[in-house]
PDB file of N, CA and C in Angstrom:
ATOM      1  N   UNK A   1       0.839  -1.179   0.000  1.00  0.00           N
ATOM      2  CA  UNK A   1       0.000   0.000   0.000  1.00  0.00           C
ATOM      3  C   UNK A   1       0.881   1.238   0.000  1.00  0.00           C
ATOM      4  N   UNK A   2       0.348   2.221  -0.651  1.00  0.00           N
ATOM      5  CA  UNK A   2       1.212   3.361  -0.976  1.00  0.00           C
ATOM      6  C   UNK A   2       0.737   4.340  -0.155  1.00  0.00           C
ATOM      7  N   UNK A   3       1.803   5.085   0.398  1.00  0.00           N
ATOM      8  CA  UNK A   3       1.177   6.349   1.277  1.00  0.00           C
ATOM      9  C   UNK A   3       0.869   7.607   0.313  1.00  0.00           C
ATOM     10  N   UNK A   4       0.472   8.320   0.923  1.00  0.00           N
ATOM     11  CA  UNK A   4      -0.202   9.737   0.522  1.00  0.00           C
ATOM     12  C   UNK A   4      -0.500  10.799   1.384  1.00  0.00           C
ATOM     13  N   UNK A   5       0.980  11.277   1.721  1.00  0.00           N
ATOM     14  CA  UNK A   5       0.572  12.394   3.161  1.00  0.00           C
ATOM     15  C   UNK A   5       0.694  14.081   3.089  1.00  0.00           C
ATOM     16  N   UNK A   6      -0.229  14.340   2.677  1.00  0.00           N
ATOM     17  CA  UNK A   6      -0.015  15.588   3.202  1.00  0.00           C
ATOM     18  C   UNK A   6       0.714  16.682   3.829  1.00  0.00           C
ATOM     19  N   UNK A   7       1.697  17.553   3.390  1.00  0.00           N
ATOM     20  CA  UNK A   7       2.598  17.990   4.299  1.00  0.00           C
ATOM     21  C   UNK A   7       2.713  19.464   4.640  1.00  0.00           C
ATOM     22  N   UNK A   8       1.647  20.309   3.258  1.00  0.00           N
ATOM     23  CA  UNK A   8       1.377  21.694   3.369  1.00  0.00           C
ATOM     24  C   UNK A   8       0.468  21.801   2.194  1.00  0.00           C
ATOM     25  N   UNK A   9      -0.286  22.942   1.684  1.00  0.00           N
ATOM     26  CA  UNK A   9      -1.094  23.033   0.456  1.00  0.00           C
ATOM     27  C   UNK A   9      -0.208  22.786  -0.438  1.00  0.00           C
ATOM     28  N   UNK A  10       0.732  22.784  -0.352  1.00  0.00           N
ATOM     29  CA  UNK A  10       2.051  22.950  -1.945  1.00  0.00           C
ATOM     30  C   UNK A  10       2.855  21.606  -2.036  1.00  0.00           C
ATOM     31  N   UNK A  11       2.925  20.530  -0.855  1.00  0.00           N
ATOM     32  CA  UNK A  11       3.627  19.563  -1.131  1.00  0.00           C
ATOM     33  C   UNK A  11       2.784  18.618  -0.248  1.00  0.00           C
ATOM     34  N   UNK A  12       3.535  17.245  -0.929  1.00  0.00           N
ATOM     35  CA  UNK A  12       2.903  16.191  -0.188  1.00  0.00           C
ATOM     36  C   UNK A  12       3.370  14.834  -0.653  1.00  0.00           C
ATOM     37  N   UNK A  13       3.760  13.565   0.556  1.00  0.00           N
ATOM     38  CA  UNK A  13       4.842  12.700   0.512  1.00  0.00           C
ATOM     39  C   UNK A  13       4.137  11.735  -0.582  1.00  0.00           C
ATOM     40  N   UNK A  14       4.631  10.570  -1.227  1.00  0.00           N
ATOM     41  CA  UNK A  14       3.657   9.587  -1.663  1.00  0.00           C
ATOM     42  C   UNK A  14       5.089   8.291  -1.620  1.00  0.00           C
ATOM     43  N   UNK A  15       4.999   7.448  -1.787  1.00  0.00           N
ATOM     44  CA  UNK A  15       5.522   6.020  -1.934  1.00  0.00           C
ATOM     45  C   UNK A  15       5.451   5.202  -3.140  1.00  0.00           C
ATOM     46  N   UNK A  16       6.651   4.924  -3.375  1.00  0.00           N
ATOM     47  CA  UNK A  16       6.389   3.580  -4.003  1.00  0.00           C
ATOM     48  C   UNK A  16       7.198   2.295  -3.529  1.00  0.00           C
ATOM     49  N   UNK A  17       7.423   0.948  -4.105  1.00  0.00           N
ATOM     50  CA  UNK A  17       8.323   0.080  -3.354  1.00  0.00           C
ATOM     51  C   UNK A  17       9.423   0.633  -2.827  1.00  0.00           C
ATOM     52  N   UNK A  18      10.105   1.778  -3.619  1.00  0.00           N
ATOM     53  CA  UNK A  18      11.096   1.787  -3.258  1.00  0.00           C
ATOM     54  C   UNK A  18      11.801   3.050  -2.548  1.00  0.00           C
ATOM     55  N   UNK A  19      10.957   3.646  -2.699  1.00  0.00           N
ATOM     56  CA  UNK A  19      11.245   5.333  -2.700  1.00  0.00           C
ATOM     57  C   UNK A  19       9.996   6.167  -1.597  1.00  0.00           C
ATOM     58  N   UNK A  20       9.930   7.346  -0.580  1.00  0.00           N
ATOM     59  CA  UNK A  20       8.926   8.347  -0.274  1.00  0.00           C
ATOM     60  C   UNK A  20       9.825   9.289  -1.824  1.00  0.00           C
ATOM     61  N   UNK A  21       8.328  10.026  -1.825  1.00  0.00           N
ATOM     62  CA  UNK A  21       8.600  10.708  -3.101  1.00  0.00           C
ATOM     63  C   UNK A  21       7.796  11.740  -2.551  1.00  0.00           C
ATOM     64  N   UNK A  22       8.615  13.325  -2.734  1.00  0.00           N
ATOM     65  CA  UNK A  22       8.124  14.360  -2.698  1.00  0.00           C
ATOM     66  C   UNK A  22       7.179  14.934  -4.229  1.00  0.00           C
ATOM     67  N   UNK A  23       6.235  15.296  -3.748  1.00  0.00           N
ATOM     68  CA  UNK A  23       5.466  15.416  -4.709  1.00  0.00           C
ATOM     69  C   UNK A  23       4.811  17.487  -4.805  1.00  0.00           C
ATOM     70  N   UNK A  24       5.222  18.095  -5.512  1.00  0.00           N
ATOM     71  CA  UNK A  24       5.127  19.730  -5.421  1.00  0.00           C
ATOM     72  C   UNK A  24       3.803  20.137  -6.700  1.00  0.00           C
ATOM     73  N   UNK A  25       3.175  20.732  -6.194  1.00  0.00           N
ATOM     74  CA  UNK A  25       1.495  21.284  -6.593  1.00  0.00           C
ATOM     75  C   UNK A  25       1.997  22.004  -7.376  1.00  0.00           C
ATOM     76  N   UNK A  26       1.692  22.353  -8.572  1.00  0.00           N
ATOM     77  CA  UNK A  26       1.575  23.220  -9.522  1.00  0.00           C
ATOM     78  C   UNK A  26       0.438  23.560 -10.323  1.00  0.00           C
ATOM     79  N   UNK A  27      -0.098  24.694 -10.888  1.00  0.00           N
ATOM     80  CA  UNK A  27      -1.515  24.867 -11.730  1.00  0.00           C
ATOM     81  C   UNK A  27      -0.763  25.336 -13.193  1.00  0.00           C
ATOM     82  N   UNK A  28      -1.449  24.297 -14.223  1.00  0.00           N
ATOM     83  CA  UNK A  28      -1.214  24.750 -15.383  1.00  0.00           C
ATOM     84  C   UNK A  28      -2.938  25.666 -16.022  1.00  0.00           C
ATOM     85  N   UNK A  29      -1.925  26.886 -17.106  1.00  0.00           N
ATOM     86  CA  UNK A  29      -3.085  27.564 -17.396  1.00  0.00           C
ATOM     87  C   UNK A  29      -3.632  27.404 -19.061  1.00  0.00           C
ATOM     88  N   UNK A  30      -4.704  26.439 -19.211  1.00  0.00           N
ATOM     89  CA  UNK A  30      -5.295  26.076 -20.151  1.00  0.00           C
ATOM     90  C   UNK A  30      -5.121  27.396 -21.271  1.00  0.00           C
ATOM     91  N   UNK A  31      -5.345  28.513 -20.927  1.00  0.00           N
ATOM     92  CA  UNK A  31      -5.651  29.643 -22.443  1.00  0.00           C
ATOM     93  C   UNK A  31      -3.617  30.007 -22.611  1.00  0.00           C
ATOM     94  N   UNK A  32      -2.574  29.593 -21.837  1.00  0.00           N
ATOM     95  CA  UNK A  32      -1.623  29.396 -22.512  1.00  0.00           C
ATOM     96  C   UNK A  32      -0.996  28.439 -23.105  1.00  0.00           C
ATOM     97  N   UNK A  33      -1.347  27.046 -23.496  1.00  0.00           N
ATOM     98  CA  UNK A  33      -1.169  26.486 -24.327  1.00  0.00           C
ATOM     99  C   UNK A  33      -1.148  26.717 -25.330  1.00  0.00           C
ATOM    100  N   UNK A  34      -0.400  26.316 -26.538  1.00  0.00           N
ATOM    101  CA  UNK A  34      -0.302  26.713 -28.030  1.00  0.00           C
ATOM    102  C   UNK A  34      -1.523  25.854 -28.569  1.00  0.00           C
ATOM    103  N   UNK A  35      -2.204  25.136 -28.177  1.00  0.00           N
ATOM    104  CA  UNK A  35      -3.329  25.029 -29.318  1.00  0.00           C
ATOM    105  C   UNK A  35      -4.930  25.126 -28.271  1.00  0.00           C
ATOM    106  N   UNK A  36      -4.383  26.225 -27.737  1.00  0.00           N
ATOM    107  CA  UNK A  36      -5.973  27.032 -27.147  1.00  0.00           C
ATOM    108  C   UNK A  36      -7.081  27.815 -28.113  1.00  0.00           C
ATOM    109  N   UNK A  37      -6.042  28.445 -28.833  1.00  0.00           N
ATOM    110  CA  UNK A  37      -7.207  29.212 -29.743  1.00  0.00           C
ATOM    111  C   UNK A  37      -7.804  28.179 -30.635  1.00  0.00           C
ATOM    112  N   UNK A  38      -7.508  26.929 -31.252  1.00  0.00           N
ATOM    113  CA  UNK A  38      -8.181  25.941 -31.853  1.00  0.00           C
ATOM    114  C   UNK A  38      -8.948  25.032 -30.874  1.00  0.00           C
ATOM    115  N   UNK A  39      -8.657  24.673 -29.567  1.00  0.00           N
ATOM    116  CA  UNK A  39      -9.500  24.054 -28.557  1.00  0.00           C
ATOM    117  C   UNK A  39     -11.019  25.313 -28.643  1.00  0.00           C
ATOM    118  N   UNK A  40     -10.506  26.520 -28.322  1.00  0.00           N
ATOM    119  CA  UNK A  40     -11.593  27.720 -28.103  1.00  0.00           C
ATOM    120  C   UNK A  40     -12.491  27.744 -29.560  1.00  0.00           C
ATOM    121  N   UNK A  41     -12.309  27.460 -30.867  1.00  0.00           N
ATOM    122  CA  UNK A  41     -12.550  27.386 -31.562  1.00  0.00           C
ATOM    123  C   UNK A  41     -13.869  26.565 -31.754  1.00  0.00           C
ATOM    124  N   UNK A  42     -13.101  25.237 -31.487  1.00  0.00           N
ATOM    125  CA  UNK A  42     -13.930  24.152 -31.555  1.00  0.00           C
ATOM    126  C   UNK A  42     -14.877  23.732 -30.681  1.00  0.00           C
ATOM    127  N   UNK A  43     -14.665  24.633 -29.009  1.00  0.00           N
ATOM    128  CA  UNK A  43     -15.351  24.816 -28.339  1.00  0.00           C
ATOM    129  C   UNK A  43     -15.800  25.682 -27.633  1.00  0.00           C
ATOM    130  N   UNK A  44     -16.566  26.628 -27.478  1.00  0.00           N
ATOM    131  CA  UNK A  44     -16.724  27.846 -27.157  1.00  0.00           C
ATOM    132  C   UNK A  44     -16.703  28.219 -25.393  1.00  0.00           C
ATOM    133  N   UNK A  45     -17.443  26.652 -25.278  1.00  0.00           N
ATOM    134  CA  UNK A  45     -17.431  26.821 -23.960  1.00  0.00           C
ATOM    135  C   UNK A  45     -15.687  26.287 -23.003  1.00  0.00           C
ATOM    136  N   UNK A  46     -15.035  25.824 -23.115  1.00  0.00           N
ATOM    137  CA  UNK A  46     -13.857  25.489 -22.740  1.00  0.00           C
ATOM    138  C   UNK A  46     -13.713  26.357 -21.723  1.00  0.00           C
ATOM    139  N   UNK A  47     -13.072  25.311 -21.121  1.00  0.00           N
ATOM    140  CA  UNK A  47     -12.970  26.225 -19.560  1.00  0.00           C
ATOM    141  C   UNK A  47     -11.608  26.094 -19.387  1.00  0.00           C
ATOM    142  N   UNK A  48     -12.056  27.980 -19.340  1.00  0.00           N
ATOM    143  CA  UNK A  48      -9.842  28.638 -18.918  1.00  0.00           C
ATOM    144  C   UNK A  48      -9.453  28.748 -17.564  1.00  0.00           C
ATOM    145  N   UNK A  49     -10.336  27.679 -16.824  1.00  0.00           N
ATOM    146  CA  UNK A  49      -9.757  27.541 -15.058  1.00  0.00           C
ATOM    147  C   UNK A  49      -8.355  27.051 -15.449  1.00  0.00           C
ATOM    148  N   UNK A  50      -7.596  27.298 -14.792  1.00  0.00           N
ATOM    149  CA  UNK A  50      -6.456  26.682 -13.956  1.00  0.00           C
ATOM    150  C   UNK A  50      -6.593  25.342 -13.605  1.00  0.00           C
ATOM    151  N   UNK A  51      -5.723  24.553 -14.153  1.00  0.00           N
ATOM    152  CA  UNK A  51      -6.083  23.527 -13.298  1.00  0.00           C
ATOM    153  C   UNK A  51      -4.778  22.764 -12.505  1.00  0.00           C
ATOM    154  N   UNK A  52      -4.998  22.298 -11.264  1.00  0.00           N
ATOM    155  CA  UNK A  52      -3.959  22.083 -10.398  1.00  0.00           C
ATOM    156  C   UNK A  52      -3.065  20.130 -10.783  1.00  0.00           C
ATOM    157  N   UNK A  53      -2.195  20.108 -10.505  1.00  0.00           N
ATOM    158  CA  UNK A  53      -1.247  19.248 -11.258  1.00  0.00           C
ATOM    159  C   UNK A  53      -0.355  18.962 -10.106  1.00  0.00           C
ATOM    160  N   UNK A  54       0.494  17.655  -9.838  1.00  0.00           N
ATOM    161  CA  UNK A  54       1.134  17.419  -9.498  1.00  0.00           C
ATOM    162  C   UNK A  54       2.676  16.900  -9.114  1.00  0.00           C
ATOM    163  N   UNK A  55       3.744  17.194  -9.771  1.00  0.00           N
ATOM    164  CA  UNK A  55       4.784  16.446  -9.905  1.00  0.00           C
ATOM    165  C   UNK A  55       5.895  16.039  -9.139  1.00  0.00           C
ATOM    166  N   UNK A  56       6.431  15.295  -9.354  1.00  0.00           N
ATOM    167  CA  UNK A  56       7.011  14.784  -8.221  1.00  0.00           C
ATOM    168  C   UNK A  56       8.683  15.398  -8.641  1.00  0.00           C
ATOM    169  N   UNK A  57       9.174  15.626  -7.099  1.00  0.00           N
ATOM    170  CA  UNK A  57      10.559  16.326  -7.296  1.00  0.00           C
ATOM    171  C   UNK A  57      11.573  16.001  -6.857  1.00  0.00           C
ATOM    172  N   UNK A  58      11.457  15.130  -5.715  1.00  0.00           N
ATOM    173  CA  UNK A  58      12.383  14.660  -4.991  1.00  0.00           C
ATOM    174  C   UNK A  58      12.059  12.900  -4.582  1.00  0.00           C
ATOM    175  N   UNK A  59      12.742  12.197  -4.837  1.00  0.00           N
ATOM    176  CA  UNK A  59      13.331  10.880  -4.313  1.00  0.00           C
ATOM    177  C   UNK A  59      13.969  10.597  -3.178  1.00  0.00           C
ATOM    178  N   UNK A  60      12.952   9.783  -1.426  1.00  0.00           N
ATOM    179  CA  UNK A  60      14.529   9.887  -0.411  1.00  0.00           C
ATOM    180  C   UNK A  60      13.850   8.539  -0.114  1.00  0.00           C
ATOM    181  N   UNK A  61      14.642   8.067   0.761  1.00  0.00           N
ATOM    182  CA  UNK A  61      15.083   6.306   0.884  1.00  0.00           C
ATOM    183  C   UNK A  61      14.262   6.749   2.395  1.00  0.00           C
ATOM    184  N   UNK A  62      13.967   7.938   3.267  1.00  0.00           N
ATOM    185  CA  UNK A  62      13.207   7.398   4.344  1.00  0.00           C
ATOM    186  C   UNK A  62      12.078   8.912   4.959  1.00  0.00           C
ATOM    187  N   UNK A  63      11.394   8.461   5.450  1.00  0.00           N
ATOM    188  CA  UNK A  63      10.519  10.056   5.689  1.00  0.00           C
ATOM    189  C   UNK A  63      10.981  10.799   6.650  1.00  0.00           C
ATOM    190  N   UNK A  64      11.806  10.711   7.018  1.00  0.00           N
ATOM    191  CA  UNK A  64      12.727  11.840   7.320  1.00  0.00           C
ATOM    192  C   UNK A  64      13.500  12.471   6.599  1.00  0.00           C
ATOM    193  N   UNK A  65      14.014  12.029   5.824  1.00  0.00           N
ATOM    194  CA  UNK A  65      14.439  12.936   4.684  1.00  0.00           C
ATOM    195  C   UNK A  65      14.013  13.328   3.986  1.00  0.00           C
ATOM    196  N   UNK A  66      12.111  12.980   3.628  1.00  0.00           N
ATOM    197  CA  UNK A  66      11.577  13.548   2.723  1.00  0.00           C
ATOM    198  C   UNK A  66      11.074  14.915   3.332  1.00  0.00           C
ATOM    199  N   UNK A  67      10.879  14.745   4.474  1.00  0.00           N
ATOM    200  CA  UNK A  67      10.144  15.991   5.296  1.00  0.00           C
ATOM    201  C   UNK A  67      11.102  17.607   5.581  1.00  0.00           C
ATOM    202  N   UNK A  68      12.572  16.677   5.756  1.00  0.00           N
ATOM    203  CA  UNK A  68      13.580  17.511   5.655  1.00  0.00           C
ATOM    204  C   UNK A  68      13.817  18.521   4.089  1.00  0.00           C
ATOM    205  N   UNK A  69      13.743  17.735   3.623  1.00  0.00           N
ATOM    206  CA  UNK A  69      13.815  18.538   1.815  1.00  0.00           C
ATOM    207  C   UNK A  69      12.498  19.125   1.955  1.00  0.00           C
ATOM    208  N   UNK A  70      11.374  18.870   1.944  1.00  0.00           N
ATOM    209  CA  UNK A  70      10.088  19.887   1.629  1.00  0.00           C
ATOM    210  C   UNK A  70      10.332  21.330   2.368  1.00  0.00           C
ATOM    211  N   UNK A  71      11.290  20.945   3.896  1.00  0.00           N
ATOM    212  CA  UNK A  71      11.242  22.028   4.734  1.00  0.00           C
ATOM    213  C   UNK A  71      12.332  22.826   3.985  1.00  0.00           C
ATOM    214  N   UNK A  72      13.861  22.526   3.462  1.00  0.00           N
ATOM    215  CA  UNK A  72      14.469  23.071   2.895  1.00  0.00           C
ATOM    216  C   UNK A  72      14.044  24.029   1.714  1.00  0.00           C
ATOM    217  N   UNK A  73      13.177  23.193   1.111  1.00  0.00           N
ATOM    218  CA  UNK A  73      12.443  23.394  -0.534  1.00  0.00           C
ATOM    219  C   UNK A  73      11.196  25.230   0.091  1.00  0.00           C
ATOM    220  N   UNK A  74      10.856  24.724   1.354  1.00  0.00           N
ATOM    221  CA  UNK A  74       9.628  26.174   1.557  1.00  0.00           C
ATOM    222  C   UNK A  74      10.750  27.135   2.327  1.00  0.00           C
ATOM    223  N   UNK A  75      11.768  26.676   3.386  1.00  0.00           N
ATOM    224  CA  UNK A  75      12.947  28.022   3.483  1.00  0.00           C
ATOM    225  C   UNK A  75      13.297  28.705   2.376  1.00  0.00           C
ATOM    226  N   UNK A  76      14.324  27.558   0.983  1.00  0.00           N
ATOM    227  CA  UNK A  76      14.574  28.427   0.138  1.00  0.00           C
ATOM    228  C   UNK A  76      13.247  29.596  -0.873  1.00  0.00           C
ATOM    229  N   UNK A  77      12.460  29.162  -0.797  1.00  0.00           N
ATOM    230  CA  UNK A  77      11.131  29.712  -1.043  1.00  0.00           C
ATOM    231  C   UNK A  77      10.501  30.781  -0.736  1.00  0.00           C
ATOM    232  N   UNK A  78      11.180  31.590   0.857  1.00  0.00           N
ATOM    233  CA  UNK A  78      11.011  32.237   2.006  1.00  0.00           C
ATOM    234  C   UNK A  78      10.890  33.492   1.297  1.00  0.00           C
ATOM    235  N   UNK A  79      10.193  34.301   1.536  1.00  0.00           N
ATOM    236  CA  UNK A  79      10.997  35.905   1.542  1.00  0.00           C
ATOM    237  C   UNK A  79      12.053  36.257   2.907  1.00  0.00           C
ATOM    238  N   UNK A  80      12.202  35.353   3.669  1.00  0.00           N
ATOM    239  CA  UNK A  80      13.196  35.569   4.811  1.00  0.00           C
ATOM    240  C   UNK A  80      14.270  36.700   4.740  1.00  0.00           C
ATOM    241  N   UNK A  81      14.886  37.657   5.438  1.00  0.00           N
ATOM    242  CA  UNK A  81      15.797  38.696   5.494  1.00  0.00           C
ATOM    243  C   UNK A  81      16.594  38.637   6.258  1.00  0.00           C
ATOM    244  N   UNK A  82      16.196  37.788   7.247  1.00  0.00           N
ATOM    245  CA  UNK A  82      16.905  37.855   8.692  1.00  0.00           C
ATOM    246  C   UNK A  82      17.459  36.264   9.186  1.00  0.00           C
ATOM    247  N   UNK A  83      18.199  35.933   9.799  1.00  0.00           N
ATOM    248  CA  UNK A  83      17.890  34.563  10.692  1.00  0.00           C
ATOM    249  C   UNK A  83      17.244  34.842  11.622  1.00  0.00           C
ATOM    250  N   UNK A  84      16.592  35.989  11.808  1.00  0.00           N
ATOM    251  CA  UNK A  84      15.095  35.339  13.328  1.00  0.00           C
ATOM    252  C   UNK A  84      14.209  35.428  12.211  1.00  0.00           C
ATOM    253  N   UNK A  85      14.009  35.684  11.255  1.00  0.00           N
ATOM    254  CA  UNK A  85      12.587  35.268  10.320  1.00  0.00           C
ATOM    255  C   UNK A  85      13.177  33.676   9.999  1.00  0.00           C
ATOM    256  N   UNK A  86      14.147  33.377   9.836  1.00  0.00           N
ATOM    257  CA  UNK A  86      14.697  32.008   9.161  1.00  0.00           C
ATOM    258  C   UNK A  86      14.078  30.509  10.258  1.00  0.00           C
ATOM    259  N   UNK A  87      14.574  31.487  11.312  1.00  0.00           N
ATOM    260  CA  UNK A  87      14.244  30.764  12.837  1.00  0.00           C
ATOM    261  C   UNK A  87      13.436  30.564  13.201  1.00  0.00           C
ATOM    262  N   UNK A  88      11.977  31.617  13.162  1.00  0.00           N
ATOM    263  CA  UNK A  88      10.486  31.651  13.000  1.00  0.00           C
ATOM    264  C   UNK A  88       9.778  30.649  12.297  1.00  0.00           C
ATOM    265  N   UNK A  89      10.424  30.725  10.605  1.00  0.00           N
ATOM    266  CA  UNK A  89       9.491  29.640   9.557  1.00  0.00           C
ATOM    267  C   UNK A  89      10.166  28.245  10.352  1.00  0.00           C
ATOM    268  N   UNK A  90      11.089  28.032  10.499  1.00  0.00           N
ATOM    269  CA  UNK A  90      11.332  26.495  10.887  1.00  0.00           C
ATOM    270  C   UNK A  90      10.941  25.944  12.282  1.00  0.00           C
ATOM    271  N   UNK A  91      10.978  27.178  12.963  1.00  0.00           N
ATOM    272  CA  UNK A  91       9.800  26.768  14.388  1.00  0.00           C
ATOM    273  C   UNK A  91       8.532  26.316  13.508  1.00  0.00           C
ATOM    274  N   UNK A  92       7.784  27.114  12.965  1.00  0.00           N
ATOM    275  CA  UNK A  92       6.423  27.550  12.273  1.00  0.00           C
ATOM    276  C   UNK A  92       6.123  25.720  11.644  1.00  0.00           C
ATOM    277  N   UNK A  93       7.274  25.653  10.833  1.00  0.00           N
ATOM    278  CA  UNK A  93       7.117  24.076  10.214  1.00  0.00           C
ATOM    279  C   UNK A  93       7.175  22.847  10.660  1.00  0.00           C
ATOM    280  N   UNK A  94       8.147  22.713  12.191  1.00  0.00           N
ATOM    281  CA  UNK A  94       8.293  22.170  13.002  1.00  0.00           C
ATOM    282  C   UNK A  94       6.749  21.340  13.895  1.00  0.00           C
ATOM    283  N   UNK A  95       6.227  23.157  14.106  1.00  0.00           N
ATOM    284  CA  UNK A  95       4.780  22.509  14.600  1.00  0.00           C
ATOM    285  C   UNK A  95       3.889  22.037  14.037  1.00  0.00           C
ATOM    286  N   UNK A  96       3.684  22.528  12.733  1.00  0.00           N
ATOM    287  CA  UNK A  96       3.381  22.025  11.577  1.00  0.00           C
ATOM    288  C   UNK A  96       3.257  20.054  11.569  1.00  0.00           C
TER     289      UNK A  96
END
């Protein structure tokens, strides 16, 4: 059985035999694709939501290291300025 955990709105662990696998949320936007204006064409109604996507980014051998990289992955991510803001988000994720 494969896990599927949750770790923030933007990431989340999953499994396979061999691997936890970090998995990072992304939304692709349907009216920038190169063959939108012929989808729109052919359909008037087509819907230019966003739609949310998933890919996987990281490979670790145990969930501790996967949890460690997601936390690395949302520091470097930070608008952080300071190490007491640096110190804050990793308390913040900690309790998390």
């Amino acid at each position: 059985m494969a896990i599927e955990i949750p770790i923030s709105p933007d990431y989340k662990l999953t499994s396979d035999s061999l691997n936890i696998i970090v998995n990072e949320r992304y939304f692709t936007d349907p009216t920038k694709a190169p063959n939108w204006p012929k989808k729109l064409a052919e359909n008037p109604n087509a819907d230019p939501t966003p739609k949310e996507k998933w890919r996987e980014v990281a490979y670790h051998s145990t969930v501790e290291r996967a949890v460690l990289d997601v936390m690395n992955r949302r520091l470097r991510d930070s608008d952080a300025t300071s190490l007491a803001e640096l110190a804050r988000l990793i308390r913040e994720f900690r309790e998390e």
